[in-house]
PDB file of N, CA and C in Angstrom:
ATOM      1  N   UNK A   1       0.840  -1.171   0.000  1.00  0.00           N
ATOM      2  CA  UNK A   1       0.000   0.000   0.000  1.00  0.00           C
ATOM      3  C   UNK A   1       0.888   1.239   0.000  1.00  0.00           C
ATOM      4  N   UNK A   2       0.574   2.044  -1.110  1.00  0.00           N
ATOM      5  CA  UNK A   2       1.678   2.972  -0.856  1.00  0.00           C
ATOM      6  C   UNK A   2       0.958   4.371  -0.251  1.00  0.00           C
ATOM      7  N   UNK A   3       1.557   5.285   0.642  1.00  0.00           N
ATOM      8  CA  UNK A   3       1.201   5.878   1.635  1.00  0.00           C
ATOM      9  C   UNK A   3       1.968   7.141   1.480  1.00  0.00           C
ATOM     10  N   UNK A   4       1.152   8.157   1.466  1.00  0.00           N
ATOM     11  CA  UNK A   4       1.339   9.590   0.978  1.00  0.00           C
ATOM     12  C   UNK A   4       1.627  10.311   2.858  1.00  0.00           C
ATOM     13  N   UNK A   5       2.738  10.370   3.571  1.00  0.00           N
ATOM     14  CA  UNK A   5       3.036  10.460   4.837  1.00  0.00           C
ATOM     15  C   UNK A   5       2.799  11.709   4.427  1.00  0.00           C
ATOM     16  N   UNK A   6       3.354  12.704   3.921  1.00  0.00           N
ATOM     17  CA  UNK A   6       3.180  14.041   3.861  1.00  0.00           C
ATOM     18  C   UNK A   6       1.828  14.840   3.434  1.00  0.00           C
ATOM     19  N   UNK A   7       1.006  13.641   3.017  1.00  0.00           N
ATOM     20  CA  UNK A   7      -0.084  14.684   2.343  1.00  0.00           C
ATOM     21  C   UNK A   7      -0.067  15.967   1.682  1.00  0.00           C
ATOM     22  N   UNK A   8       0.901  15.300   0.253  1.00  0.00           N
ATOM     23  CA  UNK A   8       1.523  16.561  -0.563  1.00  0.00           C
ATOM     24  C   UNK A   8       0.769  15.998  -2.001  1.00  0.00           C
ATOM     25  N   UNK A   9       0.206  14.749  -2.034  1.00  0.00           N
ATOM     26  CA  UNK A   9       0.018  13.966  -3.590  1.00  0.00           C
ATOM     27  C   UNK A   9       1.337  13.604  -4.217  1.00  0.00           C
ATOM     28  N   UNK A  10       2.112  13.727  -3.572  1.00  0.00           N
ATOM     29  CA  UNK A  10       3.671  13.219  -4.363  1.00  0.00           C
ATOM     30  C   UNK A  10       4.514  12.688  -3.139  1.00  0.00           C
ATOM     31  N   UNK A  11       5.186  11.149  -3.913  1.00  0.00           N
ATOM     32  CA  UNK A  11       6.032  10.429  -2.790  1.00  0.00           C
ATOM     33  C   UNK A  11       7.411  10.891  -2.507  1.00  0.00           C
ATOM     34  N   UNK A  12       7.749  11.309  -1.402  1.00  0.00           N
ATOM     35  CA  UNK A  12       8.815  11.810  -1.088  1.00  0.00           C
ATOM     36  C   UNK A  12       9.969  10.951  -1.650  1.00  0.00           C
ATOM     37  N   UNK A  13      11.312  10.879  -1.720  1.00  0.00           N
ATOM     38  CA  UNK A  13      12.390  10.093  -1.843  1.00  0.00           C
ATOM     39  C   UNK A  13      12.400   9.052  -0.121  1.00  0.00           C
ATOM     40  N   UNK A  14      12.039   9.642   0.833  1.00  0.00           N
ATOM     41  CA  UNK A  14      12.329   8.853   2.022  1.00  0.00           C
ATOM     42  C   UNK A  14      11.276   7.832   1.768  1.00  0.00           C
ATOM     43  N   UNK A  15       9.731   8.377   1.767  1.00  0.00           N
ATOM     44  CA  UNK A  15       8.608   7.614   1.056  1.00  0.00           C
ATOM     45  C   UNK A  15       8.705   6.317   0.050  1.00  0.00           C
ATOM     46  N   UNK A  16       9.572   6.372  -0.766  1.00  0.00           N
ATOM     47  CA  UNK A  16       9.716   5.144  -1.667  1.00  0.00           C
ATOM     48  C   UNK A  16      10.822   4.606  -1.188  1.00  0.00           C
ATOM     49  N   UNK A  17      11.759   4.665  -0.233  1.00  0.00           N
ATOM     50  CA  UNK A  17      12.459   4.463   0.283  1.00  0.00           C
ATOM     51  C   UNK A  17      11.913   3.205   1.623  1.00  0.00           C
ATOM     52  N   UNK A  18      10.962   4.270   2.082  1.00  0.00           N
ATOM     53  CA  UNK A  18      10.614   3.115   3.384  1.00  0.00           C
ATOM     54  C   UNK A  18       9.204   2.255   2.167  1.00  0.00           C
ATOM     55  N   UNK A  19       8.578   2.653   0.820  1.00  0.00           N
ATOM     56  CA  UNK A  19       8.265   1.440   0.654  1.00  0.00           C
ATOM     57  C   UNK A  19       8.984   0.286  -0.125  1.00  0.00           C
ATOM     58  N   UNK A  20      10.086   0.795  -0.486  1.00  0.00           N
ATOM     59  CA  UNK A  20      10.882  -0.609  -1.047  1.00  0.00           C
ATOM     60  C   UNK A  20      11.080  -1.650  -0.036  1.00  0.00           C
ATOM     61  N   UNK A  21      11.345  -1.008   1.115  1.00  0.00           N
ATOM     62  CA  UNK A  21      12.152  -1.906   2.057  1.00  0.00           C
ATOM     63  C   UNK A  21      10.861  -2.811   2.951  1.00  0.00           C
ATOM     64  N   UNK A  22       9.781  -1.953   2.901  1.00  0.00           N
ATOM     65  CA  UNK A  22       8.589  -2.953   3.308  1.00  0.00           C
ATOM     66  C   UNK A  22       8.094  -3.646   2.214  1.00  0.00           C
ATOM     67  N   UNK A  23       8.422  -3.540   1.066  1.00  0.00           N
ATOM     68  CA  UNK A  23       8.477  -5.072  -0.051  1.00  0.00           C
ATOM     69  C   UNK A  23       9.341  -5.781  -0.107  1.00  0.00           C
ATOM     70  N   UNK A  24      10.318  -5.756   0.357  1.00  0.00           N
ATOM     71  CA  UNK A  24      11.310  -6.089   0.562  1.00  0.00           C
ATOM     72  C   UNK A  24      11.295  -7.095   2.144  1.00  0.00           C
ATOM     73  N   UNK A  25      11.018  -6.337   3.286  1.00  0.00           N
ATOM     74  CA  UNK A  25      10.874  -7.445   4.509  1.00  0.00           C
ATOM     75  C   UNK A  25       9.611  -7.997   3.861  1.00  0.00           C
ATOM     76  N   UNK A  26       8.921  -7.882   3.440  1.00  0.00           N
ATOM     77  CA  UNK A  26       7.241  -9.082   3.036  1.00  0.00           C
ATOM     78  C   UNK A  26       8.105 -10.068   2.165  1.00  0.00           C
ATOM     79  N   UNK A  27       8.772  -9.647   1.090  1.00  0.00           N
ATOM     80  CA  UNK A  27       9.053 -10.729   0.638  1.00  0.00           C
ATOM     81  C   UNK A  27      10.452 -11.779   1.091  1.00  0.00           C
ATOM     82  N   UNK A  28      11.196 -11.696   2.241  1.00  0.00           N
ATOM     83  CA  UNK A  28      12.133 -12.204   3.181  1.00  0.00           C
ATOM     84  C   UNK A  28      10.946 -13.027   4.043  1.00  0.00           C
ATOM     85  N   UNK A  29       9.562 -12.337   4.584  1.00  0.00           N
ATOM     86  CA  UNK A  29       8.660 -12.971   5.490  1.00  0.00           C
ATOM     87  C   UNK A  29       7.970 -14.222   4.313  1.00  0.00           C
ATOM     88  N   UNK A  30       7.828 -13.378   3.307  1.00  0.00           N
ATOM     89  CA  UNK A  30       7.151 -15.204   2.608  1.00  0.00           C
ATOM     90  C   UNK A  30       8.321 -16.506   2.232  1.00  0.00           C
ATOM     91  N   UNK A  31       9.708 -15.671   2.314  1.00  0.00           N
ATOM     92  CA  UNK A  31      10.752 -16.812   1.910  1.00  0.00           C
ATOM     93  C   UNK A  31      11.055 -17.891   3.491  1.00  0.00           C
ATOM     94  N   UNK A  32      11.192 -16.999   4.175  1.00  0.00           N
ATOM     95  CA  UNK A  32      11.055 -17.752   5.471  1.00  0.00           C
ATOM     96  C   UNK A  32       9.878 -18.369   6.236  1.00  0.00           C
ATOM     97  N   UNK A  33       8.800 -18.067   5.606  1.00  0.00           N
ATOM     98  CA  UNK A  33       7.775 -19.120   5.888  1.00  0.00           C
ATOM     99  C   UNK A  33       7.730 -20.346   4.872  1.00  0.00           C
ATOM    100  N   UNK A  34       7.964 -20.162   3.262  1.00  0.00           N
ATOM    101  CA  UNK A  34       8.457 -21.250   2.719  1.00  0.00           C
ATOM    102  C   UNK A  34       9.349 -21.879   2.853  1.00  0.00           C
ATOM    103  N   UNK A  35      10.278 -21.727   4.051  1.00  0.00           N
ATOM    104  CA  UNK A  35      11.621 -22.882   4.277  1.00  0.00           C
ATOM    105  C   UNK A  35      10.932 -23.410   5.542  1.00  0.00           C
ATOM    106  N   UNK A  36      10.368 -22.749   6.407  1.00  0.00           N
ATOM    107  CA  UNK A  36       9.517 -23.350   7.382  1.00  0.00           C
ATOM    108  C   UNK A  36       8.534 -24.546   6.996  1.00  0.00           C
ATOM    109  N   UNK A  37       7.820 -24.433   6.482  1.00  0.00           N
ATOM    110  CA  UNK A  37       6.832 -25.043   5.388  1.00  0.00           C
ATOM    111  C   UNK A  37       7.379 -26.522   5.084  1.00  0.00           C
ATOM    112  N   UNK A  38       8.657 -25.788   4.098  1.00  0.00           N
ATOM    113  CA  UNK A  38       9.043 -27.328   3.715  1.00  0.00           C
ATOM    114  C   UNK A  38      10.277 -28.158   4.544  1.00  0.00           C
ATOM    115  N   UNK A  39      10.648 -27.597   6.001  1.00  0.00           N
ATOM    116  CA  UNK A  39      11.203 -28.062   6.696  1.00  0.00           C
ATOM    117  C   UNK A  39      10.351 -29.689   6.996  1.00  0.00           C
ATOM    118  N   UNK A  40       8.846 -28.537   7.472  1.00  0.00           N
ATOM    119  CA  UNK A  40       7.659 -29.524   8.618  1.00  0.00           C
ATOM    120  C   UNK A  40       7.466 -30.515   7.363  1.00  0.00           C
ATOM    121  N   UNK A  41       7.203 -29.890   6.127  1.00  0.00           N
ATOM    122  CA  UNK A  41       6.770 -30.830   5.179  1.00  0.00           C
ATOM    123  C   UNK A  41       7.856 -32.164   4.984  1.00  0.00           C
ATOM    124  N   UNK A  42       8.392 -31.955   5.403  1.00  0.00           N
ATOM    125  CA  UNK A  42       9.754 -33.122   5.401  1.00  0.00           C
ATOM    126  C   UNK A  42      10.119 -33.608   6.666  1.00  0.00           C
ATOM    127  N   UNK A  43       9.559 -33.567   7.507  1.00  0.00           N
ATOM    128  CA  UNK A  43       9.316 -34.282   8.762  1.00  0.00           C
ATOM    129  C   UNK A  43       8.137 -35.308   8.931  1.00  0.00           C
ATOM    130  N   UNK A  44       7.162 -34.216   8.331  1.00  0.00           N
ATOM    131  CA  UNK A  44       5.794 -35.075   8.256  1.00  0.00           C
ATOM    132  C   UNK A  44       5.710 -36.056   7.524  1.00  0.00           C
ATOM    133  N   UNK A  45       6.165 -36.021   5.938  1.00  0.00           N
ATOM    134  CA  UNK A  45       6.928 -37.777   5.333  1.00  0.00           C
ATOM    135  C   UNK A  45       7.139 -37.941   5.763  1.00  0.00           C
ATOM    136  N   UNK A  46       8.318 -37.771   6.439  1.00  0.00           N
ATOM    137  CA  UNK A  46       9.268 -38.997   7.288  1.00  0.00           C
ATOM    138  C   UNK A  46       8.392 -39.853   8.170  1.00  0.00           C
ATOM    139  N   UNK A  47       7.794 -38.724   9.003  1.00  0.00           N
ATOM    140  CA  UNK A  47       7.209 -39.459   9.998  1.00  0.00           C
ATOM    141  C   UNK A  47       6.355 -40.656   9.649  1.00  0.00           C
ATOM    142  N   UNK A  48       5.648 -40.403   8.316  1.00  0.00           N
ATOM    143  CA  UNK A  48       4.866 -40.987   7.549  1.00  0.00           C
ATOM    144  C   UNK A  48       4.752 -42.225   7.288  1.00  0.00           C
ATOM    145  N   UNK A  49       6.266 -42.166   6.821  1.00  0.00           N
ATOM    146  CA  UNK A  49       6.374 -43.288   5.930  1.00  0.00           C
ATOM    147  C   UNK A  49       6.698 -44.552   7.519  1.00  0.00           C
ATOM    148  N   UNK A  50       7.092 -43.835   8.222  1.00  0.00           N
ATOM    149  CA  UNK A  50       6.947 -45.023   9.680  1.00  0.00           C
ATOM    150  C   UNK A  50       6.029 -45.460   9.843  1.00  0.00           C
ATOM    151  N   UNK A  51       4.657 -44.677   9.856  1.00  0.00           N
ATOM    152  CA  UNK A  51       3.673 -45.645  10.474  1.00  0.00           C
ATOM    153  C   UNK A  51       3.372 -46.685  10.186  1.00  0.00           C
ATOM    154  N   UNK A  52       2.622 -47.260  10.605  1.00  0.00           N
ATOM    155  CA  UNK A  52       2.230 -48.745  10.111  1.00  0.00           C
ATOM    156  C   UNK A  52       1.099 -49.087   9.639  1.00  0.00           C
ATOM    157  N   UNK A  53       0.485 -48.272   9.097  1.00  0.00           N
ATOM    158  CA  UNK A  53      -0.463 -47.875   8.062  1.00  0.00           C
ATOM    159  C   UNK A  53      -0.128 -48.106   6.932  1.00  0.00           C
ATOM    160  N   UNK A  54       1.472 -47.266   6.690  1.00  0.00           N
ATOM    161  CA  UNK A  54       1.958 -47.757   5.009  1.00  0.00           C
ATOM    162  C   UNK A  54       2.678 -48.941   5.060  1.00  0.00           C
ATOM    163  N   UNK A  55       2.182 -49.692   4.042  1.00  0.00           N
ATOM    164  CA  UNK A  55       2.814 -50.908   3.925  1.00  0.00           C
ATOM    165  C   UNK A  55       4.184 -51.267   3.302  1.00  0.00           C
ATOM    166  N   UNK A  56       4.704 -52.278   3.170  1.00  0.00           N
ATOM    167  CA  UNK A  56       5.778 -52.401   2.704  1.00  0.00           C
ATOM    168  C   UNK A  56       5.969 -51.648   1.281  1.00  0.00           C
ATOM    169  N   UNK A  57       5.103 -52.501   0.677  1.00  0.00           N
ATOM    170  CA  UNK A  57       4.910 -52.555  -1.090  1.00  0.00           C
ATOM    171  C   UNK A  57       4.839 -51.089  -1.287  1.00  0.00           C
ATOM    172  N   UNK A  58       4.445 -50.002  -0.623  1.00  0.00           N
ATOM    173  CA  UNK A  58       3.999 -48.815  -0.497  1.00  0.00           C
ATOM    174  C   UNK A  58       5.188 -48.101  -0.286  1.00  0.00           C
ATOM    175  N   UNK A  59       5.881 -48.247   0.411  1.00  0.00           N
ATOM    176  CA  UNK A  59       7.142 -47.952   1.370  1.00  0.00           C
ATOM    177  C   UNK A  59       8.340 -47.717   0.029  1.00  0.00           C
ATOM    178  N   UNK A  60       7.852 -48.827  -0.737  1.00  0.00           N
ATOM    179  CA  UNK A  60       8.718 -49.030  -2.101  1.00  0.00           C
ATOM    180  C   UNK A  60       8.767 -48.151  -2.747  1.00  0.00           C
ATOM    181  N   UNK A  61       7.544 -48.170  -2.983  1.00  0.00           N
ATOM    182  CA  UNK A  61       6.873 -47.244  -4.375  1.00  0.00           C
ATOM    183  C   UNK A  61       7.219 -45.604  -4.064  1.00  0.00           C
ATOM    184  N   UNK A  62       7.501 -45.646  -2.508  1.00  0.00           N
ATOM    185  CA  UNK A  62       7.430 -43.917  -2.349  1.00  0.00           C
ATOM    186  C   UNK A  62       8.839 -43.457  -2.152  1.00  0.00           C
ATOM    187  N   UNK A  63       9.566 -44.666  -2.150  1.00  0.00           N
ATOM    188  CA  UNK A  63      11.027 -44.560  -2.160  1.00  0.00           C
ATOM    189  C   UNK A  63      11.967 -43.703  -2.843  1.00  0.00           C
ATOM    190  N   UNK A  64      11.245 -44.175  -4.231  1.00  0.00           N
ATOM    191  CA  UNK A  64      11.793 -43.621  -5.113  1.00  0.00           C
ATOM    192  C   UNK A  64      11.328 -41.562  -5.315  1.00  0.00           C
ATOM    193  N   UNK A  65       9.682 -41.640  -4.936  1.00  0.00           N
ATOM    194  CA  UNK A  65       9.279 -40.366  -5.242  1.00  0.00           C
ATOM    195  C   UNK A  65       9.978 -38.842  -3.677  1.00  0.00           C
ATOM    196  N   UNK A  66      10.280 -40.136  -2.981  1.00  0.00           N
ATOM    197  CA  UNK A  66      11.264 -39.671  -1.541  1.00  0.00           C
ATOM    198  C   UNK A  66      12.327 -38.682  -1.505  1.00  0.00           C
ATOM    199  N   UNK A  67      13.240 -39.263  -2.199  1.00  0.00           N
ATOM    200  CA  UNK A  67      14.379 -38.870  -2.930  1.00  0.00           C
ATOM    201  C   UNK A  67      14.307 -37.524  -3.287  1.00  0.00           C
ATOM    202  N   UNK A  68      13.455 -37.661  -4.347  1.00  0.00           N
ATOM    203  CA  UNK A  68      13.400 -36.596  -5.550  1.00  0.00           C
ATOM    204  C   UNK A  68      12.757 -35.143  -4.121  1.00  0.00           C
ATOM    205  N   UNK A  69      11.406 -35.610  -3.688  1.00  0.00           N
ATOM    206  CA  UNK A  69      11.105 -34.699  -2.705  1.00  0.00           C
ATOM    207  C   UNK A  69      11.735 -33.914  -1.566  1.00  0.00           C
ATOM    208  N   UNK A  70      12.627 -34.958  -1.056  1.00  0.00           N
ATOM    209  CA  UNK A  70      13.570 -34.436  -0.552  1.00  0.00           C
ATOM    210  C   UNK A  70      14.737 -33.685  -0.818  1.00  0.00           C
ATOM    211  N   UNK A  71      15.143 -33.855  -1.825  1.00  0.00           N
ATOM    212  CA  UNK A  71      16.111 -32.781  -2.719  1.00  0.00           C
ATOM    213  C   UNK A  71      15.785 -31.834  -2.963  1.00  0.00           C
ATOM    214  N   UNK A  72      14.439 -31.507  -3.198  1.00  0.00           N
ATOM    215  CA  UNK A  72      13.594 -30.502  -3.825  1.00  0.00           C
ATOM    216  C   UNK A  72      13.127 -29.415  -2.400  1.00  0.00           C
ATOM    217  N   UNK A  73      12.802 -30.093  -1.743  1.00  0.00           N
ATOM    218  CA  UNK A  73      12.420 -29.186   0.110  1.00  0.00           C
ATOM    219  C   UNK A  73      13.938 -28.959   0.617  1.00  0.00           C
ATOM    220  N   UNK A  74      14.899 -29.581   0.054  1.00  0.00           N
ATOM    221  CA  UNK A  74      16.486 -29.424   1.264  1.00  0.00           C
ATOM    222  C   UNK A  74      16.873 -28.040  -0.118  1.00  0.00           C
ATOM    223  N   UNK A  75      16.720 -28.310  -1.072  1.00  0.00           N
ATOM    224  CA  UNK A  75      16.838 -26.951  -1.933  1.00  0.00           C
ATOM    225  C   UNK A  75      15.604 -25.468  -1.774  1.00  0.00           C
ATOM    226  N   UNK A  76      15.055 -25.778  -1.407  1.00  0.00           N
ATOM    227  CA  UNK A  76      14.138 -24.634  -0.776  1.00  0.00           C
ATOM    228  C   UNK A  76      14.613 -23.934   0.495  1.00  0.00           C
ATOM    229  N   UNK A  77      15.070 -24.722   1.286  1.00  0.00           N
ATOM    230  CA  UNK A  77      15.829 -24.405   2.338  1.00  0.00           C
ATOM    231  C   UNK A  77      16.836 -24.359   2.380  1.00  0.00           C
ATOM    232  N   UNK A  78      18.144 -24.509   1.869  1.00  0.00           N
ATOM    233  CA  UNK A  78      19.320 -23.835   1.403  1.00  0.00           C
ATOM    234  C   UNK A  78      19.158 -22.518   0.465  1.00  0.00           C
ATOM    235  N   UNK A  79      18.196 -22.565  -0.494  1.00  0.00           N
ATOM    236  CA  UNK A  79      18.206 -21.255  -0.716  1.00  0.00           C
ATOM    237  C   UNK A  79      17.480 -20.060   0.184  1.00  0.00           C
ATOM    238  N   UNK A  80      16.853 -20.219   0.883  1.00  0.00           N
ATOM    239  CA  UNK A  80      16.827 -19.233   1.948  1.00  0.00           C
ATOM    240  C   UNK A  80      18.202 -18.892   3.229  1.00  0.00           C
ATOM    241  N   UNK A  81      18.498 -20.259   2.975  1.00  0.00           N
ATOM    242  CA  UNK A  81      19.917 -19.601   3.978  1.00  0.00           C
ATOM    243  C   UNK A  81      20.377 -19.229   3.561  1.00  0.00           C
ATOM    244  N   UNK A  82      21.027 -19.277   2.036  1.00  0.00           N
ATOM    245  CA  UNK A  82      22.067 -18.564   1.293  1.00  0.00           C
ATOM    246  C   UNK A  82      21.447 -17.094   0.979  1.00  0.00           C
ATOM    247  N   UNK A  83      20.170 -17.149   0.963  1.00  0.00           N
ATOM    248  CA  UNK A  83      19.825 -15.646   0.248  1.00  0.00           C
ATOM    249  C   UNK A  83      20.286 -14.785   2.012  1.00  0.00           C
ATOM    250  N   UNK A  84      19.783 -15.462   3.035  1.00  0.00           N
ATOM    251  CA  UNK A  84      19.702 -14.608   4.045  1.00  0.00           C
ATOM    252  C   UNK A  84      21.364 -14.342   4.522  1.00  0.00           C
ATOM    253  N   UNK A  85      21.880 -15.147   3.493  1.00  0.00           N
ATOM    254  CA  UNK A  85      23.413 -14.902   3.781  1.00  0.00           C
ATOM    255  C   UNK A  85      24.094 -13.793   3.708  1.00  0.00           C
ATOM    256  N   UNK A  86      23.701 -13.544   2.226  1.00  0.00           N
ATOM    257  CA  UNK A  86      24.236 -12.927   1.360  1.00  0.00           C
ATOM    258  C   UNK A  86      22.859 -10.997   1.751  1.00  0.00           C
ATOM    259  N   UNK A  87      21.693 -11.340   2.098  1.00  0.00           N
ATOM    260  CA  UNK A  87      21.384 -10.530   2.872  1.00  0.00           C
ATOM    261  C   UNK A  87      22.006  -9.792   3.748  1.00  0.00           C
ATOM    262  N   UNK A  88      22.597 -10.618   4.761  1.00  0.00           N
ATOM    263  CA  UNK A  88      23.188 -10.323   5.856  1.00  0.00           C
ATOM    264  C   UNK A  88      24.489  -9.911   5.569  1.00  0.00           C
ATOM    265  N   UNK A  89      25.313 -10.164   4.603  1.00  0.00           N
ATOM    266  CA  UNK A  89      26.558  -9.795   4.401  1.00  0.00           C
ATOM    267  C   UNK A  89      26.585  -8.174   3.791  1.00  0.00           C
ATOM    268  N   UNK A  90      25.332  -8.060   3.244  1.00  0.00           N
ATOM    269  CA  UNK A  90      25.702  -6.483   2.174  1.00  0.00           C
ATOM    270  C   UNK A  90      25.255  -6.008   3.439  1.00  0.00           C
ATOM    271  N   UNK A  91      24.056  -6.261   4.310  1.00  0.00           N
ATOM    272  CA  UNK A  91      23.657  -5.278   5.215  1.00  0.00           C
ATOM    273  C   UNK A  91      24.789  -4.910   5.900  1.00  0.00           C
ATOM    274  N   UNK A  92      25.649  -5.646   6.236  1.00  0.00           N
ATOM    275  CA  UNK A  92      27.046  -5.336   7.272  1.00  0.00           C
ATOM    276  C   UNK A  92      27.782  -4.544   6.169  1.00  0.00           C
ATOM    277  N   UNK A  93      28.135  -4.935   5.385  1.00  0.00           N
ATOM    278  CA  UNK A  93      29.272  -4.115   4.142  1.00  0.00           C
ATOM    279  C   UNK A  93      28.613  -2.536   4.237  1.00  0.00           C
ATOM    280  N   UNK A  94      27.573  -2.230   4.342  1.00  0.00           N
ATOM    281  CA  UNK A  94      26.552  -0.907   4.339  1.00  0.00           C
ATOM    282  C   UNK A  94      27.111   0.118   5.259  1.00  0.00           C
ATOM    283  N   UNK A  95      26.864  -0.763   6.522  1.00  0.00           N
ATOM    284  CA  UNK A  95      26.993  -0.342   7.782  1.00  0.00           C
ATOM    285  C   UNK A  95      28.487   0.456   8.210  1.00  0.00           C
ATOM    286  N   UNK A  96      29.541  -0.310   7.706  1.00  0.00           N
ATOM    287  CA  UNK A  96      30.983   0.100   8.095  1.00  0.00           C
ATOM    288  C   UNK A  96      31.022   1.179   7.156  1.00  0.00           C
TER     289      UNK A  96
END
């Protein structure tokens, strides 16, 4: 929402300033709820595939689709650490 602080009809430079950076934390807040996400989501297989509900023959079959899922959620979550890395590194480079 962009927000006219001065009530002039025109966005100041500080104005687009503080709204980049609140598109900016929203979109850090949806990357870190998607590594959250597919953390649990990769617990909850796991846990899954223990019970004793799924059967062997089953156990098989998801073996293979396991793998692939898991590569795919451990890459969702490495790229949020690396982005928040590399976040965190310019914010310090800024600072000094």
């Amino acid at each position: 929402m962009v927000r006219d602080v001065y009530k002039d009809g025109e966005l100041s430079d500080n104005e687009l300033v503080l709204l980049e950076q609140q598109r900016i934390d929203q979109r850090q807040d949806n990357q870190k709820k998607m590594a959250w996400i597919a953390m649990f989501s990769m617990i909850a297989f796991t846990i899954f595939m223990f019970l004793p509900i799924v059967g062997d023959t089953r156990i098989e079959i998801l073996t293979e689709i396991a793998s692939l899922f898991y590569i795919a959620q451990a890459g969702v979550i490495g790229a949020y650490m690396g982005s928040e890395a590399l976040v965190n590194k310019s914010r310090n480079q800024v600072k000094k």
